[in-house]
PDB file of N, CA and C in Angstrom:
ATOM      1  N   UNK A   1       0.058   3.071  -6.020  1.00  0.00           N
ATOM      2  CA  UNK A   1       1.080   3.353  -5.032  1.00  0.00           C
ATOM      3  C   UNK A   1       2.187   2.300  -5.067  1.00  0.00           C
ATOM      4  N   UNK A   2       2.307   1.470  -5.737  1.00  0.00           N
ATOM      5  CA  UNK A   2       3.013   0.287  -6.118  1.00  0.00           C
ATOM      6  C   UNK A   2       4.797   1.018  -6.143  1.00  0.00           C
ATOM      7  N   UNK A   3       5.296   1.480  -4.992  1.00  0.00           N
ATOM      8  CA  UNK A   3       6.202   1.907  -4.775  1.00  0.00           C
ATOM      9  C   UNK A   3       6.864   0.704  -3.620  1.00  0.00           C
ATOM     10  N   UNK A   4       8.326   0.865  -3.510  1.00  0.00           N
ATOM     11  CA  UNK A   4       8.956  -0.352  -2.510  1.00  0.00           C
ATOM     12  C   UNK A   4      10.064   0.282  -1.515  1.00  0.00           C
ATOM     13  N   UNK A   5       9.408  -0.418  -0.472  1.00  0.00           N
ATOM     14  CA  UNK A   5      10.264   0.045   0.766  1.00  0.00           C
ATOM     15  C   UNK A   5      11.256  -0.935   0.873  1.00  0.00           C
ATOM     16  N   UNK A   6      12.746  -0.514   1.557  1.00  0.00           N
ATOM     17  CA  UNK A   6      13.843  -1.373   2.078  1.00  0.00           C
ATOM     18  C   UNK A   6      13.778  -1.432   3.792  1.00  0.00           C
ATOM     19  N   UNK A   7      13.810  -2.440   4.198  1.00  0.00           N
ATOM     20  CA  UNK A   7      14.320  -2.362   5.459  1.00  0.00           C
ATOM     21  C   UNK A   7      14.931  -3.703   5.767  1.00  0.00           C
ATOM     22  N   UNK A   8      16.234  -3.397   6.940  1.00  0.00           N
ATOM     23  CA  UNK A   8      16.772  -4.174   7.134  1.00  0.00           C
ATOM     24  C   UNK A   8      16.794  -4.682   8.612  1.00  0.00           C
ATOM     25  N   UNK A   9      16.621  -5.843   8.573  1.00  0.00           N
ATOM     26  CA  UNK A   9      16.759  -7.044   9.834  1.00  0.00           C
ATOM     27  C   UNK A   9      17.952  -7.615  10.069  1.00  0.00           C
ATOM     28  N   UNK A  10      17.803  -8.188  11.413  1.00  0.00           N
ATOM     29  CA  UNK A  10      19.320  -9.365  11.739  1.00  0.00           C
ATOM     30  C   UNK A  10      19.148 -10.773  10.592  1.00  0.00           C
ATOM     31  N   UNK A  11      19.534 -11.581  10.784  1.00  0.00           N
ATOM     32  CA  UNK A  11      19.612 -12.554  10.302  1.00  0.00           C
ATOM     33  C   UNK A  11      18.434 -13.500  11.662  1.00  0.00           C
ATOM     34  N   UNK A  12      18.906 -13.551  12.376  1.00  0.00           N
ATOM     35  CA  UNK A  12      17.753 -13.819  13.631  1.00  0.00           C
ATOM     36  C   UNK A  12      16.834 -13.066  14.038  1.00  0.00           C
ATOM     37  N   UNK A  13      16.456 -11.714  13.564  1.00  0.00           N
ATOM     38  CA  UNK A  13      14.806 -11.369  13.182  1.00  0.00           C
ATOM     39  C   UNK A  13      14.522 -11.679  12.796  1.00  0.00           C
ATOM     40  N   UNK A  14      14.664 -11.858  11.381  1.00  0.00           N
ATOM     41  CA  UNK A  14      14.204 -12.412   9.992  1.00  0.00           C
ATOM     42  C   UNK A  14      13.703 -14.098  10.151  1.00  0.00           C
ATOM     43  N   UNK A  15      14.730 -14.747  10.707  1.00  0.00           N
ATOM     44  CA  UNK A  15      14.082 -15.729  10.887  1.00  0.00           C
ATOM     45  C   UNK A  15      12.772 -16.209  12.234  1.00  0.00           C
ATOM     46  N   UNK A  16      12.875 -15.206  13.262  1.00  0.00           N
ATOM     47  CA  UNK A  16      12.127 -15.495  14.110  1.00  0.00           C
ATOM     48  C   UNK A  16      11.020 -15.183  13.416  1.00  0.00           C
ATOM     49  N   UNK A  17      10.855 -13.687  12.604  1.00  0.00           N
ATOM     50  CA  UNK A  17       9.932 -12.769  12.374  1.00  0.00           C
ATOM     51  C   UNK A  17       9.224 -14.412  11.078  1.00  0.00           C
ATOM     52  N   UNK A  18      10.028 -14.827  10.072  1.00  0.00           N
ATOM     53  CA  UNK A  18       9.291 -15.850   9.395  1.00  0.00           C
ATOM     54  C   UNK A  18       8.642 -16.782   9.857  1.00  0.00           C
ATOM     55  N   UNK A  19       9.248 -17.792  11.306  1.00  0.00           N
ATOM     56  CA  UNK A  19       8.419 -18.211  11.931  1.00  0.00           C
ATOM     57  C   UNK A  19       7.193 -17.867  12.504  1.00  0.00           C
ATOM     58  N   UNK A  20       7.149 -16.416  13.327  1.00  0.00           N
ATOM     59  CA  UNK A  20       5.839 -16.219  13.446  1.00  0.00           C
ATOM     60  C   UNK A  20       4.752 -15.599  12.068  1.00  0.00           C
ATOM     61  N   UNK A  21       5.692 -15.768  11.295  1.00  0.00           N
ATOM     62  CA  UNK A  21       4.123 -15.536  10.311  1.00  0.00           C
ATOM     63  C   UNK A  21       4.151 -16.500   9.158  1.00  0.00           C
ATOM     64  N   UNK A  22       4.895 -17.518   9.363  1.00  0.00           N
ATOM     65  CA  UNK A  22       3.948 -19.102   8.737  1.00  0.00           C
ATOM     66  C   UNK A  22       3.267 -19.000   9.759  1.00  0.00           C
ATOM     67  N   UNK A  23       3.554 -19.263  11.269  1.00  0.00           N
ATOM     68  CA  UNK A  23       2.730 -19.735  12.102  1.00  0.00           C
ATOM     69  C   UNK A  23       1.072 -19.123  11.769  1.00  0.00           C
ATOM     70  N   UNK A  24       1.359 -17.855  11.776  1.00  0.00           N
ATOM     71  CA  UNK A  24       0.113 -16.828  11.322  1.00  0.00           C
ATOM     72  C   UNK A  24      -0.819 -17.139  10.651  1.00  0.00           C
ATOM     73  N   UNK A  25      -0.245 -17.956   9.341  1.00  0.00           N
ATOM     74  CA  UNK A  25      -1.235 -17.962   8.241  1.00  0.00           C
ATOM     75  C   UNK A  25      -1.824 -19.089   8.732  1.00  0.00           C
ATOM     76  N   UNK A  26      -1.756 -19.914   9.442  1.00  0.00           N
ATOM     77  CA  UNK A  26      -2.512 -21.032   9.668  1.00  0.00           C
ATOM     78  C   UNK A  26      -3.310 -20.727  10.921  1.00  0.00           C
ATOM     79  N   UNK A  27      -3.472 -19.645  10.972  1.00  0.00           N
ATOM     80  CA  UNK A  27      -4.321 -19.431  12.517  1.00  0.00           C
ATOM     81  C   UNK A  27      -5.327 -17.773  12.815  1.00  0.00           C
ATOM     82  N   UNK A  28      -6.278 -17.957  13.059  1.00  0.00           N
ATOM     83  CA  UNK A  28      -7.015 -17.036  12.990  1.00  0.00           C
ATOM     84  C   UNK A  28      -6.749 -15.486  13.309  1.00  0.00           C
ATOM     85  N   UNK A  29      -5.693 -15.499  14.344  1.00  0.00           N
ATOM     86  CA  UNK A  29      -5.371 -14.425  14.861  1.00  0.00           C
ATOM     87  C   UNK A  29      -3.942 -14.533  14.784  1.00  0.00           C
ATOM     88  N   UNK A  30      -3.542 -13.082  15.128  1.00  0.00           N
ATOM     89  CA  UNK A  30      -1.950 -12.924  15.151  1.00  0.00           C
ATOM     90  C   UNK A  30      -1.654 -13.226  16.830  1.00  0.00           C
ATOM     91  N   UNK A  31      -0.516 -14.011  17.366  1.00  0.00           N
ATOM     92  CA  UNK A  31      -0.184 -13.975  18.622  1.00  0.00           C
ATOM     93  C   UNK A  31       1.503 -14.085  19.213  1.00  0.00           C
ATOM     94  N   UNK A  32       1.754 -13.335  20.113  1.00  0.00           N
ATOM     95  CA  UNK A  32       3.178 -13.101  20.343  1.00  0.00           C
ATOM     96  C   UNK A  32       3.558 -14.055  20.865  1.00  0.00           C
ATOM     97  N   UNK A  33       3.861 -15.113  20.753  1.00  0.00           N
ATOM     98  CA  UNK A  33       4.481 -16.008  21.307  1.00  0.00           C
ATOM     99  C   UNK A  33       5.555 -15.628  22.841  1.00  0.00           C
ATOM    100  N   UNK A  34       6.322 -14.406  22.339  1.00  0.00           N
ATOM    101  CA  UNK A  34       7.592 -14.784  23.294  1.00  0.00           C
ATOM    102  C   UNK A  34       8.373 -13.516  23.442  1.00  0.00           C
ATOM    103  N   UNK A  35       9.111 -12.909  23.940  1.00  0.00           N
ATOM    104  CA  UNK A  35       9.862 -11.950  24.053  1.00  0.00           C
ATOM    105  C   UNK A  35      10.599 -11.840  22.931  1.00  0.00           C
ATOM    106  N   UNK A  36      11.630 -12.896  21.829  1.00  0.00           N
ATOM    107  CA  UNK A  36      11.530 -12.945  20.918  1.00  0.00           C
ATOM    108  C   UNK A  36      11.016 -12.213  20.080  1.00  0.00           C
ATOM    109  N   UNK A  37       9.624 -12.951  19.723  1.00  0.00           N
ATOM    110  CA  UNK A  37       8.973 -12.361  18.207  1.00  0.00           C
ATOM    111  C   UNK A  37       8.980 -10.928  18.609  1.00  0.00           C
ATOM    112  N   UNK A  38       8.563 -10.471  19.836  1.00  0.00           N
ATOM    113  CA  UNK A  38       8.678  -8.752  20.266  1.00  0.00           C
ATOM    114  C   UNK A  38       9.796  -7.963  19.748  1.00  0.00           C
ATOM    115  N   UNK A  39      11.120  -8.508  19.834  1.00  0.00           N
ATOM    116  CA  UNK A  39      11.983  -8.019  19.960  1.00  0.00           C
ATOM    117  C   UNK A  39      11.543  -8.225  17.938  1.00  0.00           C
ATOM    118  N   UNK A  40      11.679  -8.929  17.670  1.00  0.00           N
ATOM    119  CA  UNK A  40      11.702  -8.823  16.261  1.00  0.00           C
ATOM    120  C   UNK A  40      10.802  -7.961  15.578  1.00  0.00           C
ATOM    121  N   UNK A  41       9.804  -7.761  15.832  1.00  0.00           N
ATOM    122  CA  UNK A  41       8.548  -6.976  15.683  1.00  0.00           C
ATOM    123  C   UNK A  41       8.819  -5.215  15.697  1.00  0.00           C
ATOM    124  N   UNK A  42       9.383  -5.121  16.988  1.00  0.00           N
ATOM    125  CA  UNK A  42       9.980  -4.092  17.160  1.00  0.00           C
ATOM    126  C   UNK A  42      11.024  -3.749  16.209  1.00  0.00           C
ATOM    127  N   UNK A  43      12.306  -3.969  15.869  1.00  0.00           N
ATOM    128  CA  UNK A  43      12.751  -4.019  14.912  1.00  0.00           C
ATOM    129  C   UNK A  43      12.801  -3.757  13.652  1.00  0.00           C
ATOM    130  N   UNK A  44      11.497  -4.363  12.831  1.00  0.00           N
ATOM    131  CA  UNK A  44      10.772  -3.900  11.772  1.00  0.00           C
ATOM    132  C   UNK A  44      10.143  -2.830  11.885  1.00  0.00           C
ATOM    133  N   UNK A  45       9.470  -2.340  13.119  1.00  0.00           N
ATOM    134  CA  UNK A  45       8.545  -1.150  13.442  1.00  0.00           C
ATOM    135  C   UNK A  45      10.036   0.122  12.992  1.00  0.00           C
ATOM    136  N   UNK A  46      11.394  -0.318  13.681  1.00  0.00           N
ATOM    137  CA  UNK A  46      12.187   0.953  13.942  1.00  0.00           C
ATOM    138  C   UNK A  46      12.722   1.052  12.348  1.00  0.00           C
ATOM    139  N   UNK A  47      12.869   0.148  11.761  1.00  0.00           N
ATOM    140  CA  UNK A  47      13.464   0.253  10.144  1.00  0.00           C
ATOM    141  C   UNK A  47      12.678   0.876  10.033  1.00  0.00           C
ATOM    142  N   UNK A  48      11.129   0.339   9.662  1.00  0.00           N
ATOM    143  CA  UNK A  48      10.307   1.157   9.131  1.00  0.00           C
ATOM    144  C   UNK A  48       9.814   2.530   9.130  1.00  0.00           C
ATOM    145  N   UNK A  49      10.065   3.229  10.612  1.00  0.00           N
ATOM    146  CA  UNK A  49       9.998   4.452  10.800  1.00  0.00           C
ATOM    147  C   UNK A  49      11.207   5.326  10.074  1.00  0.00           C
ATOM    148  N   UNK A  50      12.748   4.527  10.228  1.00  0.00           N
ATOM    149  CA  UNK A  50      13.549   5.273   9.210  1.00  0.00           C
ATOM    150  C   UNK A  50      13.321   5.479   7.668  1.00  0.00           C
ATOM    151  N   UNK A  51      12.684   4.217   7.517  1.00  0.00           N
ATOM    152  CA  UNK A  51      12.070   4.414   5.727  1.00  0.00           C
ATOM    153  C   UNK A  51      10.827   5.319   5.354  1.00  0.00           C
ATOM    154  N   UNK A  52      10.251   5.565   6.650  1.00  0.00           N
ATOM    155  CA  UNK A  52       8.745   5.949   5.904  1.00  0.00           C
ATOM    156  C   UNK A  52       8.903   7.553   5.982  1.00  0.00           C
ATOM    157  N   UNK A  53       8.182   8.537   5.220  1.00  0.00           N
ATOM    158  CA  UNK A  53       7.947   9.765   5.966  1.00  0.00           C
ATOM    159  C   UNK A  53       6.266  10.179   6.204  1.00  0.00           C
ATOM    160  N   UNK A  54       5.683   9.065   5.792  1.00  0.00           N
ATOM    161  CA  UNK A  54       4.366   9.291   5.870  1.00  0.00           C
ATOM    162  C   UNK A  54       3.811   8.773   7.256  1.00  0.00           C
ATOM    163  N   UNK A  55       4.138   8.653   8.281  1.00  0.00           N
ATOM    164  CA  UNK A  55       3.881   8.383   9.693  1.00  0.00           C
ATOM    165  C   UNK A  55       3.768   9.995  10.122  1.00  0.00           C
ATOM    166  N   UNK A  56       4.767  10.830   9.675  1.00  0.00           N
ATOM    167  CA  UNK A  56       4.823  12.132  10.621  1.00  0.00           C
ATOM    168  C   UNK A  56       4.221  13.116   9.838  1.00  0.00           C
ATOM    169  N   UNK A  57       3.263  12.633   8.611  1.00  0.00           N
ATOM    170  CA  UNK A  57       2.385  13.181   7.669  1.00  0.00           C
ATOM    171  C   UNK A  57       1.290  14.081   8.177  1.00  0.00           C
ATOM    172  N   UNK A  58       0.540  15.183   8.296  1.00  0.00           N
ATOM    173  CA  UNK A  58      -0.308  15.383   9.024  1.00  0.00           C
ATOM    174  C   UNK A  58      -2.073  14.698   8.959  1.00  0.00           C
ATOM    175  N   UNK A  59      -2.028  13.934   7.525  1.00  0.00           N
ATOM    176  CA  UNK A  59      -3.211  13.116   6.789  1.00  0.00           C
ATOM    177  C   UNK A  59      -2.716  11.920   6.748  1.00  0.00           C
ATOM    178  N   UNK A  60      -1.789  11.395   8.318  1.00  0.00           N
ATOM    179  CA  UNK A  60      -1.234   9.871   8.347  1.00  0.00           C
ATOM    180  C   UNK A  60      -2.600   8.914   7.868  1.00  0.00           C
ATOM    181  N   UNK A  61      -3.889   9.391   8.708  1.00  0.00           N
ATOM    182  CA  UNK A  61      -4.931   8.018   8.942  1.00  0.00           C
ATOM    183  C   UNK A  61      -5.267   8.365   7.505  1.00  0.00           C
ATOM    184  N   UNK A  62      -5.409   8.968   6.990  1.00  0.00           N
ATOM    185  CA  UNK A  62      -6.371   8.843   5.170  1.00  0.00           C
ATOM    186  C   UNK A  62      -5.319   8.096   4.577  1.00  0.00           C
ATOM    187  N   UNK A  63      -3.799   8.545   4.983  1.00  0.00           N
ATOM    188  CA  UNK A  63      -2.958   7.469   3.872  1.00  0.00           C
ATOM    189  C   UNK A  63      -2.969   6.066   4.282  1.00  0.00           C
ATOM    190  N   UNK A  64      -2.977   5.742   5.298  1.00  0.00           N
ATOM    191  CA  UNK A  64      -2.921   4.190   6.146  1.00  0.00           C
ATOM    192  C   UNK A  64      -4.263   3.493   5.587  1.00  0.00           C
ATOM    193  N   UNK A  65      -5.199   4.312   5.713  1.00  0.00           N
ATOM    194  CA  UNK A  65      -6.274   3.805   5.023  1.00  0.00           C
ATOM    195  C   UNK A  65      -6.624   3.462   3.578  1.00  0.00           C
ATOM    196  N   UNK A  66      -6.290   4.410   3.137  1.00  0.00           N
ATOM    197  CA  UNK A  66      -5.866   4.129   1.568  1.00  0.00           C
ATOM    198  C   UNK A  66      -4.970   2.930   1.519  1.00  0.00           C
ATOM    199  N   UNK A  67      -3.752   2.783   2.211  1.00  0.00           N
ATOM    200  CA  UNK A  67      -3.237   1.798   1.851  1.00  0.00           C
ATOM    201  C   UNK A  67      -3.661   0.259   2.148  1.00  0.00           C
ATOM    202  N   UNK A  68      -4.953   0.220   3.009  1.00  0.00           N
ATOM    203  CA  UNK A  68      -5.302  -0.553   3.404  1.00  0.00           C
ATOM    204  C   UNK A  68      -6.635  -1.000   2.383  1.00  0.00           C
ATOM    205  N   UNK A  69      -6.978   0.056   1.983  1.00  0.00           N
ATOM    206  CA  UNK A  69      -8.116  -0.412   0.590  1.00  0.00           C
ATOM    207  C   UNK A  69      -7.408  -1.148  -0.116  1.00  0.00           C
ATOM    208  N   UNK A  70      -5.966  -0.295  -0.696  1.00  0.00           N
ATOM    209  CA  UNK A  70      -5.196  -0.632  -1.848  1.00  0.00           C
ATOM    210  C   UNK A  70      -4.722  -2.067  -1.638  1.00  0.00           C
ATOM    211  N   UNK A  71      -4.323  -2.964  -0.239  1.00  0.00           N
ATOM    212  CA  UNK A  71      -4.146  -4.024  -0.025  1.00  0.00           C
ATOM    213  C   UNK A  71      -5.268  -4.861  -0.267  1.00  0.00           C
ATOM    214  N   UNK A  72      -6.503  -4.950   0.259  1.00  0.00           N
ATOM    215  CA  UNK A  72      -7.608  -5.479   0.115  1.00  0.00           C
ATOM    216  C   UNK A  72      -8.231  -5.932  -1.569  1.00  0.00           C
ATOM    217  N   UNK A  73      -8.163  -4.750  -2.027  1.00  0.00           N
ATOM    218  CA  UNK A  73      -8.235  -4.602  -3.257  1.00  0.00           C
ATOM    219  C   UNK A  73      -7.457  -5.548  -4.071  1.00  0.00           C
ATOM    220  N   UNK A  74      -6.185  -5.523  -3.976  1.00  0.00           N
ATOM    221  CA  UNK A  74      -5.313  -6.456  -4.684  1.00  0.00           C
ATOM    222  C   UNK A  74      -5.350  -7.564  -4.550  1.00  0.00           C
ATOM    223  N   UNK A  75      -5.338  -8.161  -3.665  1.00  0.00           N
ATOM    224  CA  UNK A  75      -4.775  -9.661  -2.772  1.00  0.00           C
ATOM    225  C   UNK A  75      -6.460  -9.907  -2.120  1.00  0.00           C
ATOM    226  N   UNK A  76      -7.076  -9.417  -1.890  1.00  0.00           N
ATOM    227  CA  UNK A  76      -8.676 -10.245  -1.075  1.00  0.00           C
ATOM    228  C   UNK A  76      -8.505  -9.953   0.171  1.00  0.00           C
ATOM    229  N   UNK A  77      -9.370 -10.341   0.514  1.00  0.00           N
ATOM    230  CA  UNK A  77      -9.855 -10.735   2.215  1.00  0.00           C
ATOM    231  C   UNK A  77      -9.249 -11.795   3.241  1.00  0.00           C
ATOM    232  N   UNK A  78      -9.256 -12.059   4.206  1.00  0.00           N
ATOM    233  CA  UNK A  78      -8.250 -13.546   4.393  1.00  0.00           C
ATOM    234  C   UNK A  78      -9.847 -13.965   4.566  1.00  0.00           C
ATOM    235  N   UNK A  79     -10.932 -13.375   5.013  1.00  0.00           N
ATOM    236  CA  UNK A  79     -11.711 -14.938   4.216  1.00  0.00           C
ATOM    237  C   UNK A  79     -11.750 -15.136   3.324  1.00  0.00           C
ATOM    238  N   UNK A  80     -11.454 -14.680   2.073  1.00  0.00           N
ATOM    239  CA  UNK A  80     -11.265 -15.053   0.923  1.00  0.00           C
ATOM    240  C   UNK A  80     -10.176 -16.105   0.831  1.00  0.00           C
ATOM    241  N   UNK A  81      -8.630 -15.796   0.977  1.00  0.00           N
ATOM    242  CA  UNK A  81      -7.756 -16.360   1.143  1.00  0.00           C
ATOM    243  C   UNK A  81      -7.095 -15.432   0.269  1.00  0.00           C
ATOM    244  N   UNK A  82      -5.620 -15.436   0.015  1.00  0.00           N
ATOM    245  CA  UNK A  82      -4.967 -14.760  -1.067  1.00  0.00           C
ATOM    246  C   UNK A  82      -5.462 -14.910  -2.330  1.00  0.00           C
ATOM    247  N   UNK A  83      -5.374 -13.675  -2.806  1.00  0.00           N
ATOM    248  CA  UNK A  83      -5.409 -14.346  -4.322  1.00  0.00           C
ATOM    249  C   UNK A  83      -4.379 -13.787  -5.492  1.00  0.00           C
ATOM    250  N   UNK A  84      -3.407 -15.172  -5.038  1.00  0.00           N
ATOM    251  CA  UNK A  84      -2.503 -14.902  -6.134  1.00  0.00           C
ATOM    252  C   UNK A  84      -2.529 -15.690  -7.360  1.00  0.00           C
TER     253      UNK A  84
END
């Protein structure tokens, strides 16, 4: 499935959205800090709905899932750690 999506952010999503996910990788769980990262979060959610058409798919959960093997598969576990 090694296909690529575009979506576009502010210049201040992008950077909030990078801060919270260095923060991420160093911490067990994902957490919203702030109205902020929301607003940024959100953001990516609304690009992404313009890019995707597989959300309004009627076999959305088999593809989400699949894509979620297909991630695992590639890159590991985070107990594993990445593996690049």
């Amino acid at each position: 499935m090694d296909e690529t999506v575009t979506i576009t952010v502010t210049k201040a999503e992008a950077l909030v959205l990078f801060e919270l996910l260095a923060e991420f990788s160093n911490a067990p769980a994902l957490s919203i800090p702030g109205e902020a990262e929301r607003i940024s979060l959100r953001a990516v959610q609304a690009s992404l709905e313009k890019a995707l058409v597989e959300p309004f798919m009627e076999d959305y959960q088999r593809i989400v899932d699949d894509a979620r093997k297909e991630l695992v598969a590639k890159w590991g576990s985070s107990e594993e750690g990445l593996n690049t």
